[in-house]
Protein backbone atom coordinates (compact mmCIF):
# COMPACT_ATOMS: atom_id res chain seq x y z
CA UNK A 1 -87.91 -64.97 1.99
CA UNK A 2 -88.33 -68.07 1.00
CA UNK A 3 -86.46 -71.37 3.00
CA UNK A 4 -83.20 -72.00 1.64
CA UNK A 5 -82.80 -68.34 0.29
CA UNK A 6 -79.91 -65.84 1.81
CA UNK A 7 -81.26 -62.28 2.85
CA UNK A 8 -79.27 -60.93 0.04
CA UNK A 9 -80.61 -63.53 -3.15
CA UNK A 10 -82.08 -61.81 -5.59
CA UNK A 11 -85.61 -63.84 -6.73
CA UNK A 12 -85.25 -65.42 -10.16
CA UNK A 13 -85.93 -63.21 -13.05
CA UNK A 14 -85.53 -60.19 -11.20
CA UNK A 15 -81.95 -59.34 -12.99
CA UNK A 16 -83.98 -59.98 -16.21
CA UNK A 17 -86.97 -58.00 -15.06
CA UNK A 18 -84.18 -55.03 -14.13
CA UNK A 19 -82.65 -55.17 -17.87
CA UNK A 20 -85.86 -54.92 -19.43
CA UNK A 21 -86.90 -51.78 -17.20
CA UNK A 22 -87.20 -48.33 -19.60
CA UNK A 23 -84.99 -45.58 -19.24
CA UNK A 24 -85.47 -42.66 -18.36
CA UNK A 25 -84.14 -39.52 -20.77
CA UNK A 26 -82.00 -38.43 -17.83
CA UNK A 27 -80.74 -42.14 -17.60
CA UNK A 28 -79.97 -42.07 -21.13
CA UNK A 29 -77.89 -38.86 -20.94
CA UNK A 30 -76.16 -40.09 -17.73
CA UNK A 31 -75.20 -43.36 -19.38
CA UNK A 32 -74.39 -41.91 -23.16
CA UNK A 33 -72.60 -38.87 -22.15
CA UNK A 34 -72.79 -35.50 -23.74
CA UNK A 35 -76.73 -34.38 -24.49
CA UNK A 36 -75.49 -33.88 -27.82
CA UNK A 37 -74.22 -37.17 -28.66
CA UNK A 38 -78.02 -38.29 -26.88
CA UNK A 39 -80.02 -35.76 -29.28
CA UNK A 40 -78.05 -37.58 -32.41
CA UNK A 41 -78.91 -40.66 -31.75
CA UNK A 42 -82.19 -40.67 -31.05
CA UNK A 43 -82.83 -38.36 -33.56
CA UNK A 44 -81.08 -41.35 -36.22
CA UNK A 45 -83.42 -43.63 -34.40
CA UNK A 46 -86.56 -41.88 -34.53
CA UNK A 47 -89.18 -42.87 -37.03
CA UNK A 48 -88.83 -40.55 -40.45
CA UNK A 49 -92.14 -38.79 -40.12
CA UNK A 50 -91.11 -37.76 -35.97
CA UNK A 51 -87.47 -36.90 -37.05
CA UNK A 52 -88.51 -34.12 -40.01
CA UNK A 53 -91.36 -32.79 -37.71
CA UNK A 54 -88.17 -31.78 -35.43
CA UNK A 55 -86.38 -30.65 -37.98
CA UNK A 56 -89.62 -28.10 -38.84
CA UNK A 57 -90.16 -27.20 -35.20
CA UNK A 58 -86.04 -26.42 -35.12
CA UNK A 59 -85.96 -24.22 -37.97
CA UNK A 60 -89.11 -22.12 -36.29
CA UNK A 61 -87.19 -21.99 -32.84
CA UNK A 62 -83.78 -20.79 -35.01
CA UNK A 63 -86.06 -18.10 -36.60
CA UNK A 64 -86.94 -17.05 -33.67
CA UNK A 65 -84.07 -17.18 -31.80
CA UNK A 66 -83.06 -14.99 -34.77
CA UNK A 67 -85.70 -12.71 -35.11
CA UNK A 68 -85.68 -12.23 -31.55
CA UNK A 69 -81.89 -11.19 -31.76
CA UNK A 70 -82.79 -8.35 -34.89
CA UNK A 71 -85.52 -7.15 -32.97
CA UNK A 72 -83.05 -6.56 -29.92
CA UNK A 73 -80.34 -4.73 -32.18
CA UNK A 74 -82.86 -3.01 -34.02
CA UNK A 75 -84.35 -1.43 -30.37
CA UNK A 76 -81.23 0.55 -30.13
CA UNK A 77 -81.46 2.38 -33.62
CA UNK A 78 -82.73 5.75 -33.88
CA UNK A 79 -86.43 5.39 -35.84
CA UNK A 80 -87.33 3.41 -32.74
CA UNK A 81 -90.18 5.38 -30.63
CA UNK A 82 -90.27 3.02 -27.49
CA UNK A 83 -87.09 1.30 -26.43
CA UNK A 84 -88.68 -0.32 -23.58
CA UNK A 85 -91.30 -2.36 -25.98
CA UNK A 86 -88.84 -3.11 -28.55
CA UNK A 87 -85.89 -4.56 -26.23
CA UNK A 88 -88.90 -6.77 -24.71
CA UNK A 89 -90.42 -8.08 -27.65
CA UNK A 90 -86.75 -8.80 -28.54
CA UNK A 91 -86.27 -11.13 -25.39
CA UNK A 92 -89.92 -12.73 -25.42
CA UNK A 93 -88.70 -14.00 -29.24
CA UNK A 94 -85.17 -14.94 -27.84
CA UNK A 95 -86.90 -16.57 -24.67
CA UNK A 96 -89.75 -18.35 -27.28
CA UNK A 97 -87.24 -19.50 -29.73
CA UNK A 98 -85.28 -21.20 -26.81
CA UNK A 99 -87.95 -23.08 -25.60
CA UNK A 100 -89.11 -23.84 -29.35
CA UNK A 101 -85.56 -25.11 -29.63
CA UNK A 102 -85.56 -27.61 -26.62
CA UNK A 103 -89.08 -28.86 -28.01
CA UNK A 104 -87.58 -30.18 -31.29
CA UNK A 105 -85.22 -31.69 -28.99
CA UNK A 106 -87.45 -33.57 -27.02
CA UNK A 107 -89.43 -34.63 -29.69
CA UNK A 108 -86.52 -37.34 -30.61
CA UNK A 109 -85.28 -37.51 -27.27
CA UNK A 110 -88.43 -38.00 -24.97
CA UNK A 111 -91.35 -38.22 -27.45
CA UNK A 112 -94.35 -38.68 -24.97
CA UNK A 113 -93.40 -35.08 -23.15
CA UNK A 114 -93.48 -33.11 -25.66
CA UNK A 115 -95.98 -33.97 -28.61
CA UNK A 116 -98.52 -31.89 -26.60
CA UNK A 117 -96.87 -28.63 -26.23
CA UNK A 118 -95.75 -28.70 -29.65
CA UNK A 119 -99.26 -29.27 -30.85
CA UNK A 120 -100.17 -26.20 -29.01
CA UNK A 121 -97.64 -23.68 -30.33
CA UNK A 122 -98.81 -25.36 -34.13
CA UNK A 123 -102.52 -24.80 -33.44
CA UNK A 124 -101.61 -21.45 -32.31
CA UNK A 125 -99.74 -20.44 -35.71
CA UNK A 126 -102.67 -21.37 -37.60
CA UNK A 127 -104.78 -18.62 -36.59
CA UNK A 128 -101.85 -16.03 -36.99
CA UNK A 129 -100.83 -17.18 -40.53
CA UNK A 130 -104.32 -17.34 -41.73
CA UNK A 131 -104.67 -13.35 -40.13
CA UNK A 132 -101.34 -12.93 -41.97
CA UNK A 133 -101.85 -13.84 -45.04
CA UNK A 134 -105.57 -12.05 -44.79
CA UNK A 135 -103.94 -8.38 -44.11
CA UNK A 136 -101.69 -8.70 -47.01
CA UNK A 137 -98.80 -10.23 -45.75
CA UNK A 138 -98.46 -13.59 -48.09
CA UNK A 139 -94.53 -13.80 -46.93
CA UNK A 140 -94.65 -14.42 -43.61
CA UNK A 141 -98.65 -15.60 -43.26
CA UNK A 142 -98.62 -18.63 -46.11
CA UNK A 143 -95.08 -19.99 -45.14
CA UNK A 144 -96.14 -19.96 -41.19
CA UNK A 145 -99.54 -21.65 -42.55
CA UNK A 146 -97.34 -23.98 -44.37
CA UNK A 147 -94.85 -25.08 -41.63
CA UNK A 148 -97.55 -25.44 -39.04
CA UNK A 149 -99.91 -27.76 -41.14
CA UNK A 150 -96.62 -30.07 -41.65
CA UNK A 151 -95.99 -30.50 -38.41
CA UNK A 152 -99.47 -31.31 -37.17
CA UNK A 153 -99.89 -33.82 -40.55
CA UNK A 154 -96.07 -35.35 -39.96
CA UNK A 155 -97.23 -35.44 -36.15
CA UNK A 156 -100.47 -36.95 -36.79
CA UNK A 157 -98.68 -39.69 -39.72
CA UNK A 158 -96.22 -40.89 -36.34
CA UNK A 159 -99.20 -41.17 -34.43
CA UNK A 160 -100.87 -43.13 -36.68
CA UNK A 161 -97.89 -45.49 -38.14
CA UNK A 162 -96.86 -46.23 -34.20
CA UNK A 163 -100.37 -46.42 -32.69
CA UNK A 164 -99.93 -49.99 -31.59
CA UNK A 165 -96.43 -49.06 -29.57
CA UNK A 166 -96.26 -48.80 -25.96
CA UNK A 167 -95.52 -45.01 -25.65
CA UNK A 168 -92.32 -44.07 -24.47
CA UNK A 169 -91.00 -43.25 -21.29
């Protein structure tokens, strides 16, 4: 404390060093409300290439979600020889789709967190579509190659048009 100052002055340029402190995504929710109204705006601001690769990692998580749900309702029908291994795969695809689902998410809402695991799951598909579309199976192997090489080239196009940025909280 300097002389002249009251214990409770605040230095100058700290209110301006406070305003110009990032938020947090939990700040953001806290301070914009519902996590819905959050998702839709950052997902108006986010740059073009960031907001489609969402879009593409959604529509996996809704196939799975949905997938996951047929798989569950198909355990119970009678050409089924192991219930057990059916219902499970079932949940694993609901449980993967979920978590697919809250990646798009963050991919508009905290960028930084999630480019990695997204990245992942994408280099992951690669392997299976090419196998896929190998055995046979052009229907689901090509259009799995397809969605997964879109996201890693719309991925890699943000990284390279925002390179310069300071990342994001």
């Amino acid at each position: 404390m300097g002389t002249g100052e009251s214990p409770g002055a605040e230095k100058p340029g700290a209110r301006a060093r406070k305003a110009r402190a990032p938020r947090t995504g939990a700040q953001e929710e806290k301070r914009a409300g519902s996590p819905v109204r959050v998702t839709l705006a950052a997902f108006a601001a986010a740059p073009r290439a960031l907001a489609a690769a969402a879009v593409l990692v959604a529509a996996q998580g809704l196939l799975l979600v949905g997938l996951g749900v047929l798989q569950v309702v198909r355990g119970f029908g009678r050409d089924i020889d192991d219930l057990g291994r059916a219902e499970f795969g079932g949940v694993i695809s609901l449980f993967g789709g979920v978590v697919v689902l809250a990646l798009a998410r963050t991919l508009v809402v905290n960028r930084a967190a999630s480019k990695s695991p997204v990245i992942v799951i994408q280099l992951l598909c690669l392997p299976v579509g090419w196998a896929m579309a190998d055995n046979g199976l052009y229907g689901y192997g090509i259009p799995l190659l397809v969605v997964a090489a879109a996201i890693l080239g719309l991925l890699a196009l943000n990284g390279l048009r925002h390179r310069d940025a300071p990342p994001t909280p």
